[in-house]
C-alpha atoms as a PDB file:
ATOM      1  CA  UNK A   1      87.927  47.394 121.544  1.00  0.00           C
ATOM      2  CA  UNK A   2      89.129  44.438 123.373  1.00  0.00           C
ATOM      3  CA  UNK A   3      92.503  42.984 122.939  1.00  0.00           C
ATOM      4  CA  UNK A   4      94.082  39.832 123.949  1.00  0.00           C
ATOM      5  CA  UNK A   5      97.647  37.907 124.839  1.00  0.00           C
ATOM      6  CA  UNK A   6      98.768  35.149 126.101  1.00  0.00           C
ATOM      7  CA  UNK A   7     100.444  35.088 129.579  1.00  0.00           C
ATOM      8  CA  UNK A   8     103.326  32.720 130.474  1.00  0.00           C
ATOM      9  CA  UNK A   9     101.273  31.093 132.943  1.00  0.00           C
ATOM     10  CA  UNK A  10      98.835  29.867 130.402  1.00  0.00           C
ATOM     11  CA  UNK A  11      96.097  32.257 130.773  1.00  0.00           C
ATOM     12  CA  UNK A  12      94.838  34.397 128.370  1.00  0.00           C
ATOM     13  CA  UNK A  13      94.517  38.025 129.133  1.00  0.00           C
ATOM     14  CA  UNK A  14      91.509  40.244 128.073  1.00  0.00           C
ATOM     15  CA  UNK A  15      91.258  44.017 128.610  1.00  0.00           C
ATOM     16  CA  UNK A  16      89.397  46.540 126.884  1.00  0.00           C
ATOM     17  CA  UNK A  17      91.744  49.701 125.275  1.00  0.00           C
ATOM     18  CA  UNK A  18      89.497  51.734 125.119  1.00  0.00           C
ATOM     19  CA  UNK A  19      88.175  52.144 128.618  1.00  0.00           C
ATOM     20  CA  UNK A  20      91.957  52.265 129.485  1.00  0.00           C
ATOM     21  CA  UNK A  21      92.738  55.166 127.080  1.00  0.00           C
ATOM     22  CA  UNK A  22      89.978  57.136 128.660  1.00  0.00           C
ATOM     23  CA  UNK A  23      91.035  57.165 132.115  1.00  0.00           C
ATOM     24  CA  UNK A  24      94.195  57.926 130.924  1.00  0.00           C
ATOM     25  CA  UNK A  25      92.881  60.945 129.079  1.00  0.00           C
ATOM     26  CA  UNK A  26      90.594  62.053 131.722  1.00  0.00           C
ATOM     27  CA  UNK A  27      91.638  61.246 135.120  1.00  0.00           C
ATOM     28  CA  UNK A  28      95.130  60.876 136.869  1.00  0.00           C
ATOM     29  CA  UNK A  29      97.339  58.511 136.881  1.00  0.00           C
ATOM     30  CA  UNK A  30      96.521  56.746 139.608  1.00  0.00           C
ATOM     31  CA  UNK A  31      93.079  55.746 138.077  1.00  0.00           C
ATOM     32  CA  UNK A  32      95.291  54.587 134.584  1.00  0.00           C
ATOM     33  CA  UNK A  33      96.987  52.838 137.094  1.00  0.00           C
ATOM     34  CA  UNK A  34      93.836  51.178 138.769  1.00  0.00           C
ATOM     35  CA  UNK A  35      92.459  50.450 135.552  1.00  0.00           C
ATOM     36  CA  UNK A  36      95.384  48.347 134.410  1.00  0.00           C
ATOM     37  CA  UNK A  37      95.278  46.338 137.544  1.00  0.00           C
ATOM     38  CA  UNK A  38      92.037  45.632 137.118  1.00  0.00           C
ATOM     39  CA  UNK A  39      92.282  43.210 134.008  1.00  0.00           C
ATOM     40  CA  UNK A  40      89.753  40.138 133.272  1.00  0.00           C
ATOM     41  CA  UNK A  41      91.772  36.947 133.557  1.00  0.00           C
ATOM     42  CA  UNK A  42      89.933  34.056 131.816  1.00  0.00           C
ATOM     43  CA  UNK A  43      91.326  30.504 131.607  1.00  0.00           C
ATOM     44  CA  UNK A  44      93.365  29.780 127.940  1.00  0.00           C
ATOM     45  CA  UNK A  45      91.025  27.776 125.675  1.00  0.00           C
ATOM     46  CA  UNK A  46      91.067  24.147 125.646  1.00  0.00           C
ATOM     47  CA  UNK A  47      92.164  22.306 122.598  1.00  0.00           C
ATOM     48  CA  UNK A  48      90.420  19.232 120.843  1.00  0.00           C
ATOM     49  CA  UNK A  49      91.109  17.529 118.199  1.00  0.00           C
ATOM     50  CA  UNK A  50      88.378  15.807 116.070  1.00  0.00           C
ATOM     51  CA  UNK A  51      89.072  12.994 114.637  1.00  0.00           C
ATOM     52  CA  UNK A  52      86.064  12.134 112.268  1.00  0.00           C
ATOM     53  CA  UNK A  53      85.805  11.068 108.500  1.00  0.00           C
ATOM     54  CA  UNK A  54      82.395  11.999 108.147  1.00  0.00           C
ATOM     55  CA  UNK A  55      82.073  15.852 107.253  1.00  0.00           C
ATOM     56  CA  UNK A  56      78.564  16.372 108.098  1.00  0.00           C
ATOM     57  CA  UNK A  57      79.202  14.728 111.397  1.00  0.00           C
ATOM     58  CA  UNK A  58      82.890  16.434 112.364  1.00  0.00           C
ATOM     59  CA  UNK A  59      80.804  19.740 111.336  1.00  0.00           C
ATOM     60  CA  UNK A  60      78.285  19.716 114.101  1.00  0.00           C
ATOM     61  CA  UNK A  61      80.478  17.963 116.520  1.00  0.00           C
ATOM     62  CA  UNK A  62      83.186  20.808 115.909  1.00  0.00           C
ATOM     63  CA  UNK A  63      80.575  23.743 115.662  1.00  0.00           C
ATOM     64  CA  UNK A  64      79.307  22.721 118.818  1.00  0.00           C
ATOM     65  CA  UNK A  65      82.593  22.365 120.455  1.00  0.00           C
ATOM     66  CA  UNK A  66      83.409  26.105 119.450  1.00  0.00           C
ATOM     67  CA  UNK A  67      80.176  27.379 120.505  1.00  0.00           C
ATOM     68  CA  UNK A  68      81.013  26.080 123.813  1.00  0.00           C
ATOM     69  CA  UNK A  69      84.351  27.855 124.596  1.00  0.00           C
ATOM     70  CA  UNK A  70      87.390  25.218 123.268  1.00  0.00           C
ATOM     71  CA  UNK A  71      89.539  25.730 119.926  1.00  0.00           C
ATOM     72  CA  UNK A  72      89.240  22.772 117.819  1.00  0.00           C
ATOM     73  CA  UNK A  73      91.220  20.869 115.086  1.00  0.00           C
ATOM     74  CA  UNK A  74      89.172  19.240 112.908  1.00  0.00           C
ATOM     75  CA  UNK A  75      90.702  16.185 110.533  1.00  0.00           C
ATOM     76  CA  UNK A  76      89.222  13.421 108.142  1.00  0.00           C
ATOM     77  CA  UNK A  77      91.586  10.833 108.477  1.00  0.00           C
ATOM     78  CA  UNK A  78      94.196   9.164 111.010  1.00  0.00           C
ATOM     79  CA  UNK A  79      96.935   9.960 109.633  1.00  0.00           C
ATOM     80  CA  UNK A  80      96.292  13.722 109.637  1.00  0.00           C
ATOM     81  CA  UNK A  81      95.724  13.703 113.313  1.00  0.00           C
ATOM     82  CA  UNK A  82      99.258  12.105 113.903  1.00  0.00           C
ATOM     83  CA  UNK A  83     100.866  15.035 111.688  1.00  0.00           C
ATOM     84  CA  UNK A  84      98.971  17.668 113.981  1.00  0.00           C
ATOM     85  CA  UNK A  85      99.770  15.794 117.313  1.00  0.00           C
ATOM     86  CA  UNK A  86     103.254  15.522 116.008  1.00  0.00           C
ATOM     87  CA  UNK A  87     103.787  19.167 114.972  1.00  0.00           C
ATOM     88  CA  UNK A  88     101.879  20.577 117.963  1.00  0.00           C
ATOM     89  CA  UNK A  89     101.032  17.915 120.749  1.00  0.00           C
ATOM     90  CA  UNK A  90     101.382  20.244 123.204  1.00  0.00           C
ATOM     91  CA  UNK A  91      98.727  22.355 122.417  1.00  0.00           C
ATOM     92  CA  UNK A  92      96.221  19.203 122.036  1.00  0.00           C
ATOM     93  CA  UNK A  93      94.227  18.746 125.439  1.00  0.00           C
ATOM     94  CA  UNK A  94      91.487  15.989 124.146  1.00  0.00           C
ATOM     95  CA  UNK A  95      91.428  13.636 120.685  1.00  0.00           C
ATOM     96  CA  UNK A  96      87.891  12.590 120.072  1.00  0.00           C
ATOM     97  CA  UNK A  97      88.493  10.183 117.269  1.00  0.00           C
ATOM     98  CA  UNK A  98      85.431   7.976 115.715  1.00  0.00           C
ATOM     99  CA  UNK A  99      86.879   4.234 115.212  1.00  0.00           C
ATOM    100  CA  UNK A 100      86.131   3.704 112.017  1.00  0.00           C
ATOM    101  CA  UNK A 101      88.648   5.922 110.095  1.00  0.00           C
ATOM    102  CA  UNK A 102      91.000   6.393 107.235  1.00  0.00           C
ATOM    103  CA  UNK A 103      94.272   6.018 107.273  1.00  0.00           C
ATOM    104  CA  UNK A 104      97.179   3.751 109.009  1.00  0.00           C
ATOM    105  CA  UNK A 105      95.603   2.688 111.882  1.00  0.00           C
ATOM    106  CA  UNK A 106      91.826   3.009 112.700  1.00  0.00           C
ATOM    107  CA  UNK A 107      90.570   5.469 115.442  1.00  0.00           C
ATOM    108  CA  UNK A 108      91.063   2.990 118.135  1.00  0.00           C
ATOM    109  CA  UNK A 109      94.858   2.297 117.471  1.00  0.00           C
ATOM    110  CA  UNK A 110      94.945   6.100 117.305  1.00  0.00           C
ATOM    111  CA  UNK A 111      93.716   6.425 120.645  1.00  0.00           C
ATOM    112  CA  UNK A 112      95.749   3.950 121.943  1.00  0.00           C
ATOM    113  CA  UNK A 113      99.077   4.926 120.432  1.00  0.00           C
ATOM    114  CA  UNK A 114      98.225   9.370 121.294  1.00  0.00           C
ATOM    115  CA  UNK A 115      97.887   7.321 124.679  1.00  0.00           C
ATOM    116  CA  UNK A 116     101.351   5.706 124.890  1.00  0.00           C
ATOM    117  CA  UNK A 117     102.936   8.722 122.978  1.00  0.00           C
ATOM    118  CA  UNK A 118     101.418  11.830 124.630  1.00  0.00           C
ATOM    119  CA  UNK A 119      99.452  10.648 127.894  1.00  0.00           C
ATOM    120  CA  UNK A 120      98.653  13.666 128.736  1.00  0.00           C
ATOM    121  CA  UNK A 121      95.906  14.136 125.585  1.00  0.00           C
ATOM    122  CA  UNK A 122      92.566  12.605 126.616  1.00  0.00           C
ATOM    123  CA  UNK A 123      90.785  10.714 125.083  1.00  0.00           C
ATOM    124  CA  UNK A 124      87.347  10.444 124.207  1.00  0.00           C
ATOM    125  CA  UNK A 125      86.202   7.673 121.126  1.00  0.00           C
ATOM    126  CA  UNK A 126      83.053   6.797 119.237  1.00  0.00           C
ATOM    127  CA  UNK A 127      81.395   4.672 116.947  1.00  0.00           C
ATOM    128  CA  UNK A 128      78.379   3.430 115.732  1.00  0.00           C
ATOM    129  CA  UNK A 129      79.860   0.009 114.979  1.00  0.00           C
ATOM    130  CA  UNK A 130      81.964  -1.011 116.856  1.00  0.00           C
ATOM    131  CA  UNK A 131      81.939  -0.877 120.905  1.00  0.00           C
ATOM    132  CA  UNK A 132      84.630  -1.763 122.692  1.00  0.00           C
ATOM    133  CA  UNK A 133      85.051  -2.580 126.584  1.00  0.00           C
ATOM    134  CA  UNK A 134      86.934  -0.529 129.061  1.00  0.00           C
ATOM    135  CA  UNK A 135      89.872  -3.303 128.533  1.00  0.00           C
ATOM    136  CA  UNK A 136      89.725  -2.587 124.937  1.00  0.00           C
ATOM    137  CA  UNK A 137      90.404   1.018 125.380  1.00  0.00           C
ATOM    138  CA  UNK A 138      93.163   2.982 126.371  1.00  0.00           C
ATOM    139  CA  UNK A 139      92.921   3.810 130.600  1.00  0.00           C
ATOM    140  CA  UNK A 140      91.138   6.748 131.235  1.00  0.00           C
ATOM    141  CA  UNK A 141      89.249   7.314 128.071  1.00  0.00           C
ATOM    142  CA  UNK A 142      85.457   7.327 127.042  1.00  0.00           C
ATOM    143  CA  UNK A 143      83.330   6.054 124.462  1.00  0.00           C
ATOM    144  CA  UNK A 144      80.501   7.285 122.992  1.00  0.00           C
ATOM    145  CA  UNK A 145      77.845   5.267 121.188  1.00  0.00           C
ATOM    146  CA  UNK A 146      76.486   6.869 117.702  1.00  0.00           C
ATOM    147  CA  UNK A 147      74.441   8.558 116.963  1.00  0.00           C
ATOM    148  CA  UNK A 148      75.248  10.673 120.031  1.00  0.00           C
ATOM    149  CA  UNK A 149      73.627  14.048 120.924  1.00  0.00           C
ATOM    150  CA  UNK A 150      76.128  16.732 120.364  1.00  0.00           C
ATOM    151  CA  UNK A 151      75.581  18.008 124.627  1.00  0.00           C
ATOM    152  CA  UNK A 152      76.597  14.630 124.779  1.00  0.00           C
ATOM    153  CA  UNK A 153      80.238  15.293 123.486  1.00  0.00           C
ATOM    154  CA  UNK A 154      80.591  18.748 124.909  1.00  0.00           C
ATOM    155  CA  UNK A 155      79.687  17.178 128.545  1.00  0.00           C
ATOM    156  CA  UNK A 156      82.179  14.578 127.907  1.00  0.00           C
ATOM    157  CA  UNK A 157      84.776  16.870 126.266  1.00  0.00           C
ATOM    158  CA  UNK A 158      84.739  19.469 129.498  1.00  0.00           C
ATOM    159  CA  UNK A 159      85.305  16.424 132.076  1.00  0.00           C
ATOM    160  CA  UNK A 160      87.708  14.781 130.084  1.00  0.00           C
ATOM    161  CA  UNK A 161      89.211  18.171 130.151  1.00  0.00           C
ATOM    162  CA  UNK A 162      88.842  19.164 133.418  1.00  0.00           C
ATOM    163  CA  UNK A 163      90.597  16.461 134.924  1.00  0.00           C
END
């Protein structure tokens, strides 16, 4: 059985109980000891938020973001994404937003107010429609042209991510 917590220093720690229970049971102390010490440190997850009014679309993009290791938000409309930045921006590493959205402001306006607001989100924005220049779009973001391949996002996501 393998259990996890969060660390303060923003990793998240895995160990297995069970193989710690056993050397507890069957060798000494030192061993228990040993064992605990020896516990699998894997970076915290990455969170995006996806920012896409079409549901068969924001399905495979955020299926395909969980299959490849980051915790994702999923919402249908602009306005929802500001209420989850707003209760939780801290926990939001990347918004991929489409451009053509619902709401108060389009995706691009979303992008570019996340970017004045919370400059530490990334920022990565699509759109079959519309395609705007480097100038156009907040500093530091990307664009992706639709249809995309879903490797596509998931290579953008991680550098975006990375740094």
């Amino acid at each position: 059985m393998f259990r996890t917590y969060d660390a303060c220093n923003g990793n998240t720690v895995r160990y297995c109980a069970l193989l710690l229970l056993r050397h507890c049971a069957c060798d000494c102390f030192g061993t228990f000891f040993h064992a605990l010490t020896f516990v699998i440190m894997s970076p915290a997850k990455k969170t995006v938020l996806v920012a896409e009014d079409e549901s068969l679309i924001r399905l495979i993009t955020v299926e395909a973001l969980a299959d490849a290791g980051f915790h994702v938000i999923e919402v249908a409309h602009t306005d929802e994404a500001l209420a989850v930045l707003k209760a939780d921006a801290a926990e939001i590493n990347l918004l991929f937003t489409d451009i053509n959205m619902p709401g108060s402001m389009n995706g691009l306006e979303l992008a570019h107010h996340v970017h004045c607001v919370w400059p530490r989100v990334a920022l990565l924005i699509a759109s079959g429609k519309a395609q705007p220049t480097r100038t156009e779009r907040p500093p530091g973001s990307r664009f992706l042209t639709k249809p995309y391949a879903v490797d596509e996002v998931v290579e953008h996501v991680a550098a975006l991510v990375a740094g």
